[in-house]
C-alpha atoms as a PDB file:
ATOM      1  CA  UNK A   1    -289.098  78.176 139.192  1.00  0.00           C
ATOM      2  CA  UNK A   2    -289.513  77.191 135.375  1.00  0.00           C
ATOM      3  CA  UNK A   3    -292.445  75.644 135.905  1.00  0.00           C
ATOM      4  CA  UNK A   4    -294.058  78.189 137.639  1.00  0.00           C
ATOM      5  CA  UNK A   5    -293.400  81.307 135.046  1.00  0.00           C
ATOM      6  CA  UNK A   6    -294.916  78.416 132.392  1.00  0.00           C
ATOM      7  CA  UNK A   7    -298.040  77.824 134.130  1.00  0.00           C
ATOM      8  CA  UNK A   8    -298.588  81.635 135.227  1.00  0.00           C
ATOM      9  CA  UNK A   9    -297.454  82.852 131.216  1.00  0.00           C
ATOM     10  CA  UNK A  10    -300.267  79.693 130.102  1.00  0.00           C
ATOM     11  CA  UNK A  11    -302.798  81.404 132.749  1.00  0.00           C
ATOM     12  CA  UNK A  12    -302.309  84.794 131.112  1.00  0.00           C
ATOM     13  CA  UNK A  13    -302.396  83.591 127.635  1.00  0.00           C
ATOM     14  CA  UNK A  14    -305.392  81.295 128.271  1.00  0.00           C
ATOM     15  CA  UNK A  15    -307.301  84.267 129.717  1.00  0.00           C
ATOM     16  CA  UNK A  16    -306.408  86.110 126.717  1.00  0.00           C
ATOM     17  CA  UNK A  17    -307.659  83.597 124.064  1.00  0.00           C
ATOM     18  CA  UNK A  18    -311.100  83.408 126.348  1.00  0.00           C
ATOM     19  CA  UNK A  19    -311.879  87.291 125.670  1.00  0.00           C
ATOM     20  CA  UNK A  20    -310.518  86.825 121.808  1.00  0.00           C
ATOM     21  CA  UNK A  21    -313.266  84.266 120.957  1.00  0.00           C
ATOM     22  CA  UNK A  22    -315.925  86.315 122.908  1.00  0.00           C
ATOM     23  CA  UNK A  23    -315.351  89.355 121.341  1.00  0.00           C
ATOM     24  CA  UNK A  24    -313.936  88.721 118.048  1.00  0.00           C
ATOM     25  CA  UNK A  25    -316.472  87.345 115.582  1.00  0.00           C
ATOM     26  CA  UNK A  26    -314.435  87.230 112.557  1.00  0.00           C
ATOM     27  CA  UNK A  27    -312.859  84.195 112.170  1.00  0.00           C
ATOM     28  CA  UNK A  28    -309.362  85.473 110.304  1.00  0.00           C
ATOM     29  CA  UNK A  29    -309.086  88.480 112.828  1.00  0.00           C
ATOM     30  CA  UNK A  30    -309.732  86.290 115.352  1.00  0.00           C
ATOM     31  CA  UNK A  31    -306.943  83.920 114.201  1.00  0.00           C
ATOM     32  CA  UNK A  32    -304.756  86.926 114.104  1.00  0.00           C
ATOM     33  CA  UNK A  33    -304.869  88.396 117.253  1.00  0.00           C
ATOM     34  CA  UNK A  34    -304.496  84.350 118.422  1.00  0.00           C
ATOM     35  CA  UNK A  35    -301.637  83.588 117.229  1.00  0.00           C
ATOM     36  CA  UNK A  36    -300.427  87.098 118.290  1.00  0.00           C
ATOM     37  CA  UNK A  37    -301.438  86.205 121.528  1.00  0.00           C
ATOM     38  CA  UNK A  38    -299.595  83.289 121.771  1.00  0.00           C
ATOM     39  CA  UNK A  39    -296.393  84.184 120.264  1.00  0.00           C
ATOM     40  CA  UNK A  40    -295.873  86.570 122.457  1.00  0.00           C
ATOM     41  CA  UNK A  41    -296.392  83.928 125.422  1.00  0.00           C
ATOM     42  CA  UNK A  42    -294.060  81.667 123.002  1.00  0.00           C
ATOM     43  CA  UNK A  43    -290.704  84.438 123.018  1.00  0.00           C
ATOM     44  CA  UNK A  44    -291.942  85.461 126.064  1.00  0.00           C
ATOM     45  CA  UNK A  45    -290.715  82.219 127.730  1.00  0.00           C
ATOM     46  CA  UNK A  46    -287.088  82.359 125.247  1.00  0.00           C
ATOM     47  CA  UNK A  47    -286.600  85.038 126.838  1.00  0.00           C
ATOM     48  CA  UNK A  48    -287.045  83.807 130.040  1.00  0.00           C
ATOM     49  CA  UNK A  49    -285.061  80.194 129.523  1.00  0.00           C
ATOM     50  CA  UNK A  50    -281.715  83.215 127.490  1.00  0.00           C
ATOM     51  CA  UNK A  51    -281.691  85.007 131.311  1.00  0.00           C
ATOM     52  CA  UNK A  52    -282.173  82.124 133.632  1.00  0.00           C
ATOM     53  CA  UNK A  53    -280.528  79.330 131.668  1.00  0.00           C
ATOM     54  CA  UNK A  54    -281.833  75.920 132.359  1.00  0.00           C
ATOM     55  CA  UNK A  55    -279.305  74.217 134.811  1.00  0.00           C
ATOM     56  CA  UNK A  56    -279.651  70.560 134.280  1.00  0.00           C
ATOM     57  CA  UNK A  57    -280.772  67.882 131.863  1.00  0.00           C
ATOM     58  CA  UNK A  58    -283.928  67.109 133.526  1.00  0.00           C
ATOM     59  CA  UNK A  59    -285.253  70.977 133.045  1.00  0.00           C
ATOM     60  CA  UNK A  60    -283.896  70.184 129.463  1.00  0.00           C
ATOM     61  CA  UNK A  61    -286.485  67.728 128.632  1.00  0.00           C
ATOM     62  CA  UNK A  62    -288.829  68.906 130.800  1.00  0.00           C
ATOM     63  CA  UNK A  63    -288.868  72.470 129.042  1.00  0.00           C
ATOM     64  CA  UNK A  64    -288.835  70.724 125.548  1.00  0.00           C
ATOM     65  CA  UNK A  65    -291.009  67.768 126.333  1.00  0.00           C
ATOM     66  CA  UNK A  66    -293.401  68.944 128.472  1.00  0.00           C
ATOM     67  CA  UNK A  67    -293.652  73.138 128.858  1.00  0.00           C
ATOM     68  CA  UNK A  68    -293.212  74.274 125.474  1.00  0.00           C
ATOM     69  CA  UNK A  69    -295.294  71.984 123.098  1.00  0.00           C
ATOM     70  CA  UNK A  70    -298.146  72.647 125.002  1.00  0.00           C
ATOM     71  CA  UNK A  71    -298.018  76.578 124.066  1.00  0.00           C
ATOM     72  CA  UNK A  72    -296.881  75.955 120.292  1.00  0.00           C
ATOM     73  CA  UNK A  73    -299.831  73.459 120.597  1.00  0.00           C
ATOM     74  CA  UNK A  74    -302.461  75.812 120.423  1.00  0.00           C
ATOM     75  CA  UNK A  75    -300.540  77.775 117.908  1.00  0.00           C
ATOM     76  CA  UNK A  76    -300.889  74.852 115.452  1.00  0.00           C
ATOM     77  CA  UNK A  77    -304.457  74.141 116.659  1.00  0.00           C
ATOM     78  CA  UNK A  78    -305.597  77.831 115.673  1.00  0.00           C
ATOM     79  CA  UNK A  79    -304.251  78.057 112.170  1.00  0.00           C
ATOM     80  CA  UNK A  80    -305.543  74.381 111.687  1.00  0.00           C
ATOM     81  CA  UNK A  81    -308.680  74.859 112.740  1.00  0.00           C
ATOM     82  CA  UNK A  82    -308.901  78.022 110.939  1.00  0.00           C
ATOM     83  CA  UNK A  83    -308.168  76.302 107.536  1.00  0.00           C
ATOM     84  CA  UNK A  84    -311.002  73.867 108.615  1.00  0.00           C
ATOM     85  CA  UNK A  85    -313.475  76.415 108.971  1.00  0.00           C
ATOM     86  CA  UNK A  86    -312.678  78.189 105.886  1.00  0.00           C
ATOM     87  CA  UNK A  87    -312.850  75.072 103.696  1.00  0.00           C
ATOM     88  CA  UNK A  88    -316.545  73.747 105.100  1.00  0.00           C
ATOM     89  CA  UNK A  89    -319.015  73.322 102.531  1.00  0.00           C
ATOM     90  CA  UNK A  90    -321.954  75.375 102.595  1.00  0.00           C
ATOM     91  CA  UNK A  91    -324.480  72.576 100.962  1.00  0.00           C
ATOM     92  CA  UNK A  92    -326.692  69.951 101.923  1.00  0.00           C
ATOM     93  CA  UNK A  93    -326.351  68.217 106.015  1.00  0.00           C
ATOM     94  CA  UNK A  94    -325.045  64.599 104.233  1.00  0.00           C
ATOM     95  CA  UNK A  95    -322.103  66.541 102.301  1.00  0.00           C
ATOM     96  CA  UNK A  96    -321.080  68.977 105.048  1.00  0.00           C
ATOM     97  CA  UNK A  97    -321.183  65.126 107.537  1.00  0.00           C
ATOM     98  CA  UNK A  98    -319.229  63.787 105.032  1.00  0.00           C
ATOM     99  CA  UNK A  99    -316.418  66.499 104.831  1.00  0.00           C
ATOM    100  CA  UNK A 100    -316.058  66.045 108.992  1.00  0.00           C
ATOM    101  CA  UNK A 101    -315.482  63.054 108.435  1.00  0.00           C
ATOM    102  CA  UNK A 102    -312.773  63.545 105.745  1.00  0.00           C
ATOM    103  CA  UNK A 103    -310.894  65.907 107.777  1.00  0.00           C
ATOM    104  CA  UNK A 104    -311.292  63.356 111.087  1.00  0.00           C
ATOM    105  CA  UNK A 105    -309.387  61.030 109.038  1.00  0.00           C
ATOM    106  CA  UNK A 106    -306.616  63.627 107.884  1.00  0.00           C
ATOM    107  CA  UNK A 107    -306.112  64.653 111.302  1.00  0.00           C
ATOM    108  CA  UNK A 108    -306.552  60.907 112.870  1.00  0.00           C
ATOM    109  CA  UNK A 109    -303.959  59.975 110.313  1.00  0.00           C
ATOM    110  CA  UNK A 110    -301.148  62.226 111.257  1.00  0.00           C
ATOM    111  CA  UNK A 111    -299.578  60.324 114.033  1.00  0.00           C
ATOM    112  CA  UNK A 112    -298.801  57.346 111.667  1.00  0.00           C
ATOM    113  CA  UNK A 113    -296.118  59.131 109.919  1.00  0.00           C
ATOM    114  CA  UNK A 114    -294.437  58.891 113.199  1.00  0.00           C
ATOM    115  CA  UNK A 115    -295.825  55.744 114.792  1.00  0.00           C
ATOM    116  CA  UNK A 116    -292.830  55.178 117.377  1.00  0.00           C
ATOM    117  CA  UNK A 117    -292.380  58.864 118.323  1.00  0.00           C
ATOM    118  CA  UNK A 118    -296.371  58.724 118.880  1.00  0.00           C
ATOM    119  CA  UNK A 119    -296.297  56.149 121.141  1.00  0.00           C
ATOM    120  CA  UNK A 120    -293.753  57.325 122.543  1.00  0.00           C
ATOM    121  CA  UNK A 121    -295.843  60.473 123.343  1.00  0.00           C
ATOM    122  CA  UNK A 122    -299.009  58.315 124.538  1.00  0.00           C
ATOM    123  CA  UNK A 123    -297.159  55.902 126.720  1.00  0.00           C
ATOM    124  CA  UNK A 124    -295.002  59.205 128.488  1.00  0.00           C
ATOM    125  CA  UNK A 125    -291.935  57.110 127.685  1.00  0.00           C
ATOM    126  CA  UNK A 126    -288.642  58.681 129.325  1.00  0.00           C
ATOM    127  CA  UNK A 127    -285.920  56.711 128.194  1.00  0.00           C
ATOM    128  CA  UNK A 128    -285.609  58.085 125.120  1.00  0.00           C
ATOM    129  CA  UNK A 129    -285.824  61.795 126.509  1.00  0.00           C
ATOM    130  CA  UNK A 130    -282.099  62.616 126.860  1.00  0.00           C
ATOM    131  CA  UNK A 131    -281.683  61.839 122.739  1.00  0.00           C
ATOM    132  CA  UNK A 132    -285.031  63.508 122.114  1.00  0.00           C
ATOM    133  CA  UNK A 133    -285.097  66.527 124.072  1.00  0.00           C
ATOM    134  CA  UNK A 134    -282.498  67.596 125.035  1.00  0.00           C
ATOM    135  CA  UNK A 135    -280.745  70.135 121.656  1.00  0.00           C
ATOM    136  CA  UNK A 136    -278.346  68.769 120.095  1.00  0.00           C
ATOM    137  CA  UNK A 137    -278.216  65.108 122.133  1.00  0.00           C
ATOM    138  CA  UNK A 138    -277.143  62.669 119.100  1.00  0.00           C
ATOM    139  CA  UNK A 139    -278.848  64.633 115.758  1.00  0.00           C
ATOM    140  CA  UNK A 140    -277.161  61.789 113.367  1.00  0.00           C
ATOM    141  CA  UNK A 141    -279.553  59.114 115.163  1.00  0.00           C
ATOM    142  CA  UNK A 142    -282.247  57.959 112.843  1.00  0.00           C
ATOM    143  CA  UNK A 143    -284.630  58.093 115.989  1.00  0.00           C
ATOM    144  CA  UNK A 144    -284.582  61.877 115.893  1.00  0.00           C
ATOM    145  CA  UNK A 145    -287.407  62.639 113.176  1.00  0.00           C
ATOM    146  CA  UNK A 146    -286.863  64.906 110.653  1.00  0.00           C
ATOM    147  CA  UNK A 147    -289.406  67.502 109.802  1.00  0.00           C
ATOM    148  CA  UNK A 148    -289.168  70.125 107.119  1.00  0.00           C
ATOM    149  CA  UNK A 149    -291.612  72.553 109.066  1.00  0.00           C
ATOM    150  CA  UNK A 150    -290.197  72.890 112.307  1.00  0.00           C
ATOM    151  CA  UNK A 151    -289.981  76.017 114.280  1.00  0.00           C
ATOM    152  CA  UNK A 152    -286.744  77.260 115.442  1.00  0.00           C
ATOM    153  CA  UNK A 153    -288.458  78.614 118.613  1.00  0.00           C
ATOM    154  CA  UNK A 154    -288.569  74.764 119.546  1.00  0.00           C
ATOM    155  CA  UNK A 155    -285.327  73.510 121.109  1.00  0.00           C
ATOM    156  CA  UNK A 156    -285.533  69.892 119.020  1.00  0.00           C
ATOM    157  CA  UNK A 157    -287.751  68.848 116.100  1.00  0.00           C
ATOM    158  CA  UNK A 158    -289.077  66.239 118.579  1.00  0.00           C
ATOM    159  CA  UNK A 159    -290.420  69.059 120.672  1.00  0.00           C
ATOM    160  CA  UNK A 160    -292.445  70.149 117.561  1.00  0.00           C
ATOM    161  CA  UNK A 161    -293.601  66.626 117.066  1.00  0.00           C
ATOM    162  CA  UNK A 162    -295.209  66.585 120.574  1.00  0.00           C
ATOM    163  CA  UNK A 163    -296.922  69.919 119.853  1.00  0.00           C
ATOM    164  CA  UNK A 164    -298.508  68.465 116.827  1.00  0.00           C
ATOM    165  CA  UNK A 165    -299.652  65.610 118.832  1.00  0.00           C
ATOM    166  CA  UNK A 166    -301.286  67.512 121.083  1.00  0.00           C
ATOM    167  CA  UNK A 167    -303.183  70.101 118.589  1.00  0.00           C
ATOM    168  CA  UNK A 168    -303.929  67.177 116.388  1.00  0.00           C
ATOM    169  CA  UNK A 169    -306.032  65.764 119.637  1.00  0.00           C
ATOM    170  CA  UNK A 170    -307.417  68.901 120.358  1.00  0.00           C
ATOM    171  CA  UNK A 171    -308.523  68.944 116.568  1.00  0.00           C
ATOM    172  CA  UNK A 172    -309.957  65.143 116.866  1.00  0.00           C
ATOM    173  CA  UNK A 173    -311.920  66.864 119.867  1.00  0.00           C
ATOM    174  CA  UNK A 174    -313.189  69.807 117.674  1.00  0.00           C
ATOM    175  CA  UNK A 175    -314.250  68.047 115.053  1.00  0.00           C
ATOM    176  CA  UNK A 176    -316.097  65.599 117.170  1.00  0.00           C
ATOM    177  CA  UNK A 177    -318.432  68.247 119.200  1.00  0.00           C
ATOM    178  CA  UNK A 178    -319.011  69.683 115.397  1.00  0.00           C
ATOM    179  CA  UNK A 179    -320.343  66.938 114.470  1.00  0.00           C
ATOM    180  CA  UNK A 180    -322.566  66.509 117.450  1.00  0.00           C
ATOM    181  CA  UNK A 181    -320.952  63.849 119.000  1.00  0.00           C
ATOM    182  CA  UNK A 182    -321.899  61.669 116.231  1.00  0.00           C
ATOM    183  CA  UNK A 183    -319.982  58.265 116.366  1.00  0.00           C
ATOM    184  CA  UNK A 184    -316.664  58.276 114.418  1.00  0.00           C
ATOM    185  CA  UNK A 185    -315.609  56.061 111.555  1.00  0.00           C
ATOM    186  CA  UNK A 186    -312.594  53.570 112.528  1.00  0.00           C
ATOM    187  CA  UNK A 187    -310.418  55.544 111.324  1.00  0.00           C
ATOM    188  CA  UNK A 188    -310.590  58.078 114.207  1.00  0.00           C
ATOM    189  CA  UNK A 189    -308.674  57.505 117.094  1.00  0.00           C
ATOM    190  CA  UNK A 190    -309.805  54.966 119.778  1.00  0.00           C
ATOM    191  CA  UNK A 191    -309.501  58.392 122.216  1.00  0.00           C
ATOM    192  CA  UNK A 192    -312.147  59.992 120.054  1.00  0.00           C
ATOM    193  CA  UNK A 193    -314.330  56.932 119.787  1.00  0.00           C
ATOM    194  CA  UNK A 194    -317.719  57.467 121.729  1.00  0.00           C
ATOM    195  CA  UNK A 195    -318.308  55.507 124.907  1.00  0.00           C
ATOM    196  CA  UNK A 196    -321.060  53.319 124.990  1.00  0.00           C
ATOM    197  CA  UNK A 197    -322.035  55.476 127.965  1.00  0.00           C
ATOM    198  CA  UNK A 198    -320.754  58.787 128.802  1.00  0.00           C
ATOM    199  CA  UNK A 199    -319.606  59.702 132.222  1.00  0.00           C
ATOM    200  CA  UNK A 200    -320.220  63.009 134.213  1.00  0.00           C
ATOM    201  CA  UNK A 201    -319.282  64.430 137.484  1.00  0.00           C
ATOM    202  CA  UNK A 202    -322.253  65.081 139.374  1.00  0.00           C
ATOM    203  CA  UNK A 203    -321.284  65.452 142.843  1.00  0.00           C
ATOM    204  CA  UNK A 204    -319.763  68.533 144.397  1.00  0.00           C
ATOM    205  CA  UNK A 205    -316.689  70.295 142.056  1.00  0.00           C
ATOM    206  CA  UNK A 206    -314.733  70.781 145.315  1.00  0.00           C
ATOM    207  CA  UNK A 207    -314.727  67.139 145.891  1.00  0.00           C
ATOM    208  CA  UNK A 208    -312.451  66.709 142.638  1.00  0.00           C
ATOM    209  CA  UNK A 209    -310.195  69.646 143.812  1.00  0.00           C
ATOM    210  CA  UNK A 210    -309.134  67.024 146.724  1.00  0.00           C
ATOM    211  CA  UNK A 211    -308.553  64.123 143.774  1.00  0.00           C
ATOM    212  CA  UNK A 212    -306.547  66.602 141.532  1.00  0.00           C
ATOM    213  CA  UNK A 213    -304.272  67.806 144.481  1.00  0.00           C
ATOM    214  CA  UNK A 214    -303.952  64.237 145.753  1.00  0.00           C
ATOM    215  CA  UNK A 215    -302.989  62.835 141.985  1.00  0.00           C
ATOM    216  CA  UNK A 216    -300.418  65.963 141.520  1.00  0.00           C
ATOM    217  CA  UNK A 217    -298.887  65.449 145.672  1.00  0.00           C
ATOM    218  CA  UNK A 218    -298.158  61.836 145.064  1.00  0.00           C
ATOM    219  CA  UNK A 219    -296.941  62.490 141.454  1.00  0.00           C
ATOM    220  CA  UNK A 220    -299.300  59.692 139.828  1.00  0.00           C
ATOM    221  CA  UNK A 221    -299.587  60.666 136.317  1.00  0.00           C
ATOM    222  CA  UNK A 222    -296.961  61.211 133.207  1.00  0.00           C
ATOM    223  CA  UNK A 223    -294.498  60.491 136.074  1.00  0.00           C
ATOM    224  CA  UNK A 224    -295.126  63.341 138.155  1.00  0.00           C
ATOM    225  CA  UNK A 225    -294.456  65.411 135.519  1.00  0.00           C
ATOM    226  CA  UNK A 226    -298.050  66.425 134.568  1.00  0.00           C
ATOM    227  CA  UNK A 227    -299.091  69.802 136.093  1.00  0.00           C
ATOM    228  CA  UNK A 228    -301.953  71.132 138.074  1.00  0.00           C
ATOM    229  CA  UNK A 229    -302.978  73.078 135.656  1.00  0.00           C
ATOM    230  CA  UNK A 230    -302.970  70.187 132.994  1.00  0.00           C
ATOM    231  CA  UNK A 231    -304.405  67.559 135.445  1.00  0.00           C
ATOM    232  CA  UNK A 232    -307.735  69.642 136.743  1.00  0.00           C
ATOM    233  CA  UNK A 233    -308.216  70.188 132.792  1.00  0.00           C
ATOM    234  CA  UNK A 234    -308.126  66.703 131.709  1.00  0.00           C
ATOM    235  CA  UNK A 235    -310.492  65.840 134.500  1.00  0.00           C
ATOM    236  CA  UNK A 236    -312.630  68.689 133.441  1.00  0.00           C
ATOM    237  CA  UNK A 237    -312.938  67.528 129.862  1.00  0.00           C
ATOM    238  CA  UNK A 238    -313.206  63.533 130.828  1.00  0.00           C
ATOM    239  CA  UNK A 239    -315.968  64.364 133.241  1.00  0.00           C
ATOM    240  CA  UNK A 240    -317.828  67.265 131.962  1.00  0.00           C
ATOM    241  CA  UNK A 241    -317.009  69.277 134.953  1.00  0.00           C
ATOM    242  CA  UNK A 242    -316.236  73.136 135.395  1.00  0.00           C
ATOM    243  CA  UNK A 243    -313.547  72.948 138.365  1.00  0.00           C
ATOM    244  CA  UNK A 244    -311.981  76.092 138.167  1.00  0.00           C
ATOM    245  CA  UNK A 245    -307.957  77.493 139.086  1.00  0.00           C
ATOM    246  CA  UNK A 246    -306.395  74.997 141.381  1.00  0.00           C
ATOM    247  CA  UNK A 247    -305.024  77.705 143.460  1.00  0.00           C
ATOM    248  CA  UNK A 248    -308.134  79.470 143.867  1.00  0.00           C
ATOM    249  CA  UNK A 249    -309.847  76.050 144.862  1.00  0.00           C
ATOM    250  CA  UNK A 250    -307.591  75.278 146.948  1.00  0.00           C
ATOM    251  CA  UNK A 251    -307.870  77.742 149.518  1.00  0.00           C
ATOM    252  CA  UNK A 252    -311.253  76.467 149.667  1.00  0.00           C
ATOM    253  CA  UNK A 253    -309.988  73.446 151.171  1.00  0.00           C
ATOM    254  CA  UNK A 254    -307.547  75.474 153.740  1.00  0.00           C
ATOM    255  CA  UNK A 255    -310.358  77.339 155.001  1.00  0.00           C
ATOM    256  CA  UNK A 256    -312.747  74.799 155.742  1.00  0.00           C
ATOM    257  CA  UNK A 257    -313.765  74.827 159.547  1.00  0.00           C
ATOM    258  CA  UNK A 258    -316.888  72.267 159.950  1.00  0.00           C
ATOM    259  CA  UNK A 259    -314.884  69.660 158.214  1.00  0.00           C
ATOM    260  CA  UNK A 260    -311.564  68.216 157.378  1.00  0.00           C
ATOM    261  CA  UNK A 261    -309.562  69.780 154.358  1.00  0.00           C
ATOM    262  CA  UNK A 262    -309.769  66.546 152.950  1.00  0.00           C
ATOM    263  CA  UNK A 263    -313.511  65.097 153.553  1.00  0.00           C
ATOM    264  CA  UNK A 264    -313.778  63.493 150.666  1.00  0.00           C
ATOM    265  CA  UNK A 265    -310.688  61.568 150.586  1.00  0.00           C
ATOM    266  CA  UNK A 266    -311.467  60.885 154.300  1.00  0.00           C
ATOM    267  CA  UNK A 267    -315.033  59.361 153.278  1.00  0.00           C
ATOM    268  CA  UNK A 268    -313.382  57.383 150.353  1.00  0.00           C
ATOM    269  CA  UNK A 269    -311.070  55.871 152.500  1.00  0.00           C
ATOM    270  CA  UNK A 270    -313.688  54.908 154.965  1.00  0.00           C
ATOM    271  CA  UNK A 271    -316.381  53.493 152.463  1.00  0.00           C
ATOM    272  CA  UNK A 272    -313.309  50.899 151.103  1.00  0.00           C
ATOM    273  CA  UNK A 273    -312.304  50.144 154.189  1.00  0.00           C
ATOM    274  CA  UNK A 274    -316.041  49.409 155.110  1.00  0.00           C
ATOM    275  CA  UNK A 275    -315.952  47.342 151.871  1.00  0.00           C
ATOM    276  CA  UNK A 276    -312.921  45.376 152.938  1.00  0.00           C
ATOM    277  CA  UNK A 277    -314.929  44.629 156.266  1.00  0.00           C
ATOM    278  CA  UNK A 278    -317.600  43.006 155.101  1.00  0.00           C
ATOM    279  CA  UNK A 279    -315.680  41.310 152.080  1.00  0.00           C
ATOM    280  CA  UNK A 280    -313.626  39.853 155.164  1.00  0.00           C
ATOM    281  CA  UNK A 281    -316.421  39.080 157.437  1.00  0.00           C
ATOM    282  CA  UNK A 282    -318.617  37.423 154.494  1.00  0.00           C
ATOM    283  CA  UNK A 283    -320.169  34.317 155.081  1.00  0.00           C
ATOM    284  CA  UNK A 284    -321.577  32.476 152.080  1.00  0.00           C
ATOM    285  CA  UNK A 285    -323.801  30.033 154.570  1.00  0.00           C
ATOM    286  CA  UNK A 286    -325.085  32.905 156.380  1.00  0.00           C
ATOM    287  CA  UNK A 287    -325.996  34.898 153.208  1.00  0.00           C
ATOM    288  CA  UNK A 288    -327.761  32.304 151.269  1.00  0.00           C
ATOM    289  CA  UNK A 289    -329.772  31.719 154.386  1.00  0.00           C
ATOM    290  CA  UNK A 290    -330.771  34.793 154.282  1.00  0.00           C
ATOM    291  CA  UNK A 291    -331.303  35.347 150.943  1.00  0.00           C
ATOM    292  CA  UNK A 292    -333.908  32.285 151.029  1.00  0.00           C
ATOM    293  CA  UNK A 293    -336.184  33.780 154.157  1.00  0.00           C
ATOM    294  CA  UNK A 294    -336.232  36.793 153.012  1.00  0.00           C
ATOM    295  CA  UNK A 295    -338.106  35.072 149.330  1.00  0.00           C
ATOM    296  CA  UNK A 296    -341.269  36.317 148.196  1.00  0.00           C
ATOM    297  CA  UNK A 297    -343.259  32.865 147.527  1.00  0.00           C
ATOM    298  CA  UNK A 298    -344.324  32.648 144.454  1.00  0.00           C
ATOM    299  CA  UNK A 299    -347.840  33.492 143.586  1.00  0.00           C
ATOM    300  CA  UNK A 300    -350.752  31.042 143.048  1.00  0.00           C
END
């Protein structure tokens, strides 16, 4: 039930931030009615978790690990990126490079200060979640960090950590497509490093609605715990994609009548079979005397 008044609340808030920056053009009104937007989402779900009282450990952490930073994530991304914005140069293309660059490394920095709670957050550790998570767990262990700033709307500082995380990524990402995509210094994160060849999606969107509902139904990433919501947007930003609601698509898949709900998965599984076939029926002799008829002499 939690998780489904979170990702409904994040729908409504996300819809509301879309008409803010297309109607807004000042950037410190359009901060403010931002973060208005999201605090109200923020108490919003306080309320919610003071009348339905979370039941069990597990909703615990999930609530504080999971739910929450990634709301108070965008409220640190907006004021961030705000002070950005209002401290860029207006001068000459080398110094206005060179101050992206300065605040890559100021953002790219960030997670040292916390090195093991950071990894922590990259490798979706659990083991620590019950200390972390969970308010008032153990708060004389030296593993809980201590931060002067955090928010009181945030069961544990830890959940405030993992909301900086997160904006501080988003930030990387801002600052990146500002800069045009230009290359990083080594500083930056390896996340924000360009590829040495980007990827795209270029077939059909609906055929990544079946991948996203397959990789949320058999619980395959941040150990089941990421969301629909959060796994069609990750694929949409990896693969430069517009996908769409996952609800939405997926009654495009229930209503399908020439084909199977699932064609694509169907076709992937029978193109690696095929490639299992002929793997197993591969014979070396019989190739390389085949490969030698079918040789174009050379010329004379």
């Amino acid at each position: 039930m939690l998780f489904e008044v979170c990702e409904q609340e994040f729908r409504v808030m996300e819809a509301a931030l879309g008409k803010i920056n297309s109607s807004t053009e000042l950037p410190a009104e359009r901060l403010k009615e931002a973060l208005t937007v999201i605090r109200k989402s923020l108490h919003f779900l306080s309320d919610h978790v003071l009348a339905h009282p979370l039941g069990s450990e597990e909703e615990q952490i999930k609530y504080g690990k999971v739910l929450l930073p990634k709301f108070y994530a965008l409220y640190i991304y907006h004021q961030e990126w705000y002070a950005i914005l209002s401290a860029l140069p207006v001068t000459t293309n080398k110094k206005i490079r060179a101050f992206w660059l300065d605040e890559l490394r100021v953002v790219s920095r960030f997670p040292s200060r916390y090195s093991l709670h950071h990894a922590y957050y990259k490798t979706a550790g659990t083991y620590l979640d019950k200390l972390l998570f969970v308010p008032g767990a153990d708060t004389n262990s030296t593993l809980v960090p201590e931060i002067p700033e955090y928010d009181l709307i945030l069961p544990t500082s830890c959940s405030y950590l993992f909301a900086k995380f997160r904006a501080y990524e988003m930030l990387s990402a801002s600052i990146m497509e500002a800069m045009g995509n230009t290359p990083p210094m080594v500083h930056a994160p390896a996340a924000a490093r360009k590829r040495t060849r980007e990827m795209r999606w270029t077939g059909e969107s609906i055929n990544l609605v079946e991948v996203g509902f397959g990789l949320y139904d058999t619980k395959q990433l941040n150990d089941g715990n990421a969301s629909l919501v959060e796994i069609f947007e990750w694929m949409e930003e990896v693969l430069h994609v517009r996908i769409g609601r996952p609800a939405r698509r997926f009654e495009e898949l229930e209503t399908r009548k020439t084909t199977s709900p699932t064609s694509y998965l169907d076709k992937m599984r029978h193109e690696i079979n095929m490639r299992i076939d002929r793997k197993l029926n591969y014979d070396p002799d019989a190739f390389q005397l085949k490969r030698r008829a079918n040789r174009v002499p050379p010329a004379k």
